[in-house]
N, C-alpha and C. Protein backbone atom coordinates (compact mmCIF):
# COMPACT_ATOMS: atom_id res chain seq x y z
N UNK A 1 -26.92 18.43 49.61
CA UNK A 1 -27.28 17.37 48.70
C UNK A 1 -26.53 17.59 47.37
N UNK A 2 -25.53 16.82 46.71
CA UNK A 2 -25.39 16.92 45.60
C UNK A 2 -26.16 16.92 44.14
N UNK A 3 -25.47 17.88 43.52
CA UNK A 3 -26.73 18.07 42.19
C UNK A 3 -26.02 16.87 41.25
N UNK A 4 -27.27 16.01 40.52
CA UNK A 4 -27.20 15.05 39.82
C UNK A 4 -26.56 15.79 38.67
N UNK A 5 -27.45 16.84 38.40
CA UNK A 5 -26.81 17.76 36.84
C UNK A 5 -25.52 17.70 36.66
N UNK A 6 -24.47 17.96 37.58
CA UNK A 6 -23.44 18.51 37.61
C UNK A 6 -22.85 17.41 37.49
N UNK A 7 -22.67 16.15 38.01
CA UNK A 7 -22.00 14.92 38.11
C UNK A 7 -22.61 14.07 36.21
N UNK A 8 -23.42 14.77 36.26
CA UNK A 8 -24.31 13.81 34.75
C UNK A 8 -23.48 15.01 33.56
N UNK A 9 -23.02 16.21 33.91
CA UNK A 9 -22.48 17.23 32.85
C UNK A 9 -21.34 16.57 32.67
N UNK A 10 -20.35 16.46 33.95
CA UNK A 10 -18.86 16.02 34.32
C UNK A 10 -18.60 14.58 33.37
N UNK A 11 -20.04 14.21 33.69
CA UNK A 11 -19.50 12.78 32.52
C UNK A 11 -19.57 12.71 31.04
N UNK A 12 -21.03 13.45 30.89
CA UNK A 12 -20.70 14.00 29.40
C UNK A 12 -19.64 14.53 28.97
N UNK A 13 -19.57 15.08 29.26
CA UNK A 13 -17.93 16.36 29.04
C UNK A 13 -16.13 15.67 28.64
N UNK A 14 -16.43 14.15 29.92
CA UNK A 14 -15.48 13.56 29.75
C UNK A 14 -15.69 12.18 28.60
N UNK A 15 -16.93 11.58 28.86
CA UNK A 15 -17.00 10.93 27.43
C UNK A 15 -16.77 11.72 26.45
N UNK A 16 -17.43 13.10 25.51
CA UNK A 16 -17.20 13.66 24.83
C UNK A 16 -15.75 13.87 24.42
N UNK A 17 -14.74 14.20 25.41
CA UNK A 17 -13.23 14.60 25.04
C UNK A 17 -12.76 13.30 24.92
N UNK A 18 -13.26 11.94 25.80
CA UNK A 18 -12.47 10.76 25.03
C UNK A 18 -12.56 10.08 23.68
N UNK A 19 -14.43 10.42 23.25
CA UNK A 19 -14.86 9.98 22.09
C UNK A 19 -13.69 11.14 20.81
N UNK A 20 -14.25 12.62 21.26
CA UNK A 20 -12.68 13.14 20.21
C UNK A 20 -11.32 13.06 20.38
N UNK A 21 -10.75 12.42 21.04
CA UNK A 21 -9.37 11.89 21.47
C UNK A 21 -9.41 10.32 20.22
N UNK A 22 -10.03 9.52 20.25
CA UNK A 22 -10.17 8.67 19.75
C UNK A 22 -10.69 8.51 18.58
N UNK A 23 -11.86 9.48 18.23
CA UNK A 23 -11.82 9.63 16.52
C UNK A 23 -10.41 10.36 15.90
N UNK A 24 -10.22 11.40 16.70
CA UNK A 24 -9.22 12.50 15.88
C UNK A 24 -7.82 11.41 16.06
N UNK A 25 -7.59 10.12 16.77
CA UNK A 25 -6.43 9.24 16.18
C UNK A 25 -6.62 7.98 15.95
N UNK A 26 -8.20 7.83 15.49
CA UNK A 26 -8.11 7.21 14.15
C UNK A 26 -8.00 7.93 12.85
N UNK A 27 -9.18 9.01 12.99
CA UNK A 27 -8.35 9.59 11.15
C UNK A 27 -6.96 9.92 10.89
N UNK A 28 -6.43 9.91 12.18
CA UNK A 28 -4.84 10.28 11.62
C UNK A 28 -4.11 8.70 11.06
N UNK A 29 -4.34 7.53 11.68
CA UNK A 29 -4.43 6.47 11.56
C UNK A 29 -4.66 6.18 9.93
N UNK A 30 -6.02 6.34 9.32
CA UNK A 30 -6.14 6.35 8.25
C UNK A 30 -5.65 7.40 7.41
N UNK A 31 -4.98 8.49 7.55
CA UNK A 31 -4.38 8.95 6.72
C UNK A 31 -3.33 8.85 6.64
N UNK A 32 -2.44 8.27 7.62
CA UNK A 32 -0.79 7.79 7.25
C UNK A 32 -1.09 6.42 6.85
N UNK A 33 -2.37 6.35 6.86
CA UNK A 33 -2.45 4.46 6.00
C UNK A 33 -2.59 4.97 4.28
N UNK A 34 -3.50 5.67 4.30
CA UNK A 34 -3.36 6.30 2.99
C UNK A 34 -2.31 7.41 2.18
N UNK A 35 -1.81 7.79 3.16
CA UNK A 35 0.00 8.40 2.42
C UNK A 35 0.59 6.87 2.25
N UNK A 36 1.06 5.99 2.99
CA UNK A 36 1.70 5.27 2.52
C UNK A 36 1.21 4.09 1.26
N UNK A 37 -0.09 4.55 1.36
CA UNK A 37 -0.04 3.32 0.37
C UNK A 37 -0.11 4.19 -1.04
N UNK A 38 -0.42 5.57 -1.08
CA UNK A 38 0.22 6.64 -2.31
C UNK A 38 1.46 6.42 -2.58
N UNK A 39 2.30 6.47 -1.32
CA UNK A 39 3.55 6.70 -1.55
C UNK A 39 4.50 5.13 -2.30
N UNK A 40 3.16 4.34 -2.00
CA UNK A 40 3.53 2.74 -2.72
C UNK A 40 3.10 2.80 -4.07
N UNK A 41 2.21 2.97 -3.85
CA UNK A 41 1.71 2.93 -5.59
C UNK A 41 2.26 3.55 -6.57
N UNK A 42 3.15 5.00 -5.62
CA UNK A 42 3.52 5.98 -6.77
C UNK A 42 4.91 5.52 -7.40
N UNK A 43 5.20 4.66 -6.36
CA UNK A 43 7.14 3.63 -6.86
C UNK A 43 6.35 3.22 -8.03
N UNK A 44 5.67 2.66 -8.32
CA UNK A 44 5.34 1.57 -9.27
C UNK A 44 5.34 2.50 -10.70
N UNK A 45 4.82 3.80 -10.92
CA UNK A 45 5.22 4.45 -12.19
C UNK A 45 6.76 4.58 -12.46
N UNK A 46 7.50 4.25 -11.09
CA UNK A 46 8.67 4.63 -10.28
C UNK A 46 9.82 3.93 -11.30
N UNK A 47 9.43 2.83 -10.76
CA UNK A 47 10.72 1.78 -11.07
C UNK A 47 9.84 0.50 -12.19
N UNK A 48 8.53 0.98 -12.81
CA UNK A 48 8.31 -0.53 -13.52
C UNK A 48 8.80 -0.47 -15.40
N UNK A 49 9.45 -1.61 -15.50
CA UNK A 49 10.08 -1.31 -16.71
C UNK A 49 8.41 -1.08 -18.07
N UNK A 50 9.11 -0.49 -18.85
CA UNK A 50 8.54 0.01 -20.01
C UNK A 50 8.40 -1.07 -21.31
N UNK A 51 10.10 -1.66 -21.55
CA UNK A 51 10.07 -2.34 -22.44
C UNK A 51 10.59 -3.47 -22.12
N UNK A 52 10.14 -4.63 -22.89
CA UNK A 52 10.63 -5.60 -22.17
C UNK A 52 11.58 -6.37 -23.84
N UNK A 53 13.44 -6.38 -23.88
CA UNK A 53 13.53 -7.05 -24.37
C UNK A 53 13.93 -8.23 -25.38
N UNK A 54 13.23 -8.87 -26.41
CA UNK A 54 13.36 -10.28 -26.24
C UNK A 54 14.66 -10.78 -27.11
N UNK A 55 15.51 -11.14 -26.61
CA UNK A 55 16.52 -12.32 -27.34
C UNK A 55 16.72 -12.33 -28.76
N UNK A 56 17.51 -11.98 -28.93
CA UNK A 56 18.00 -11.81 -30.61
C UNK A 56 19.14 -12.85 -31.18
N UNK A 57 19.41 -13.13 -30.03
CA UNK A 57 20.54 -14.18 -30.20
C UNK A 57 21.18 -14.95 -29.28
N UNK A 58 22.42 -15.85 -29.57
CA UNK A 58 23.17 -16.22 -28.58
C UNK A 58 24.28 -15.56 -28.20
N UNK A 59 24.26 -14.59 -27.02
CA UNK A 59 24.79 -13.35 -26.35
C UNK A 59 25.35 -13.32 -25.08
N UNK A 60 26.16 -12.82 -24.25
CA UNK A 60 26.12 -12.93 -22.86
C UNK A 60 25.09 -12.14 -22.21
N UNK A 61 24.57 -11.52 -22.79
CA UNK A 61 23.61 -10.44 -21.92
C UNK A 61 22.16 -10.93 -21.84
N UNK A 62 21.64 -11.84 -22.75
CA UNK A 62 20.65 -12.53 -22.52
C UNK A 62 20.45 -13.23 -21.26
N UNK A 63 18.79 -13.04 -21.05
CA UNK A 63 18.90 -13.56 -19.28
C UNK A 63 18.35 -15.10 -19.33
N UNK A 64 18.48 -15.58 -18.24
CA UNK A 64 17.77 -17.12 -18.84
C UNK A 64 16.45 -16.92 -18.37
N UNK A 65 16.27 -17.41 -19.78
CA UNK A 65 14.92 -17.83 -19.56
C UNK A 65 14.28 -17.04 -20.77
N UNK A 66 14.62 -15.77 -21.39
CA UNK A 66 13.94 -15.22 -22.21
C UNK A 66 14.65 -16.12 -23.91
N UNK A 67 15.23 -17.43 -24.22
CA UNK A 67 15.12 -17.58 -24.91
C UNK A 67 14.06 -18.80 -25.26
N UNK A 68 13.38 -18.78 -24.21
CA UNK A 68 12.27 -20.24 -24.20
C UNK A 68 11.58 -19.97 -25.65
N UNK A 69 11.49 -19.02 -26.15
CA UNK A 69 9.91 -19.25 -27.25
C UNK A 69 11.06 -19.66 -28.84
N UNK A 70 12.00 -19.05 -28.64
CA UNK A 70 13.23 -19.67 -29.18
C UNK A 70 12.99 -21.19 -29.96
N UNK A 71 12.83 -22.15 -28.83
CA UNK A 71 13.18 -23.42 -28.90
C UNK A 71 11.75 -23.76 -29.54
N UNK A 72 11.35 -25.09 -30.09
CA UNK A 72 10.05 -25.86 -30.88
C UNK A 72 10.70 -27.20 -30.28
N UNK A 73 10.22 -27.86 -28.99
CA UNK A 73 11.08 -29.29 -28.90
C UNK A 73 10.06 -30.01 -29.57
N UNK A 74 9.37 -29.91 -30.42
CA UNK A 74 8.13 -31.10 -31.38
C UNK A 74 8.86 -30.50 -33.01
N UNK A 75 9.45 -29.50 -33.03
CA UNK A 75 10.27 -29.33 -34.65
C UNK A 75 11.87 -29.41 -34.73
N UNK A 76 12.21 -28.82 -33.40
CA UNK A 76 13.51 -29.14 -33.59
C UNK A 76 14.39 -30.69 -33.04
N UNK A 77 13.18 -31.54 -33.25
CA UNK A 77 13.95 -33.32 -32.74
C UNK A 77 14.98 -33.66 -34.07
């Protein structure tokens, strides 16, 4: 007669190793989700400008658009 125990252990044993198969790659999951989004955030001290700036004159190096506050089209008609 087969023992129930043994067939009821065999399954525990194997749910158990699939349930840690499957947590242990999700937290890995969430931690290369969370390196990369460090590794995003940390560009941003990276490359974001400091100063921004504004138009002193009529120049070639001026970009368009930064002489808008420049203009008054209700004073200068």
């Amino acid at each position: 007669m087969p023992d129930p125990m043994k067939d009821l252990n065999a399954f525990q044993a194997a749910w158990f190793q699939a349930w840690t198969t499957a947590s242990r790659q999700s937290l890995e999951m969430w931690k290369h989700l969370f390196e990369a989004q460090h590794r995003m955030l940390h560009q941003v001290s990276k490359y974001h400008r400091d100063h921004v700036e504004i138009a002193t004159g009529a120049s070639f190096t001026d970009k368009y658009g930064k002489r808008a506050h420049d203009i008054d089209p209700e004073r200068d008609v």
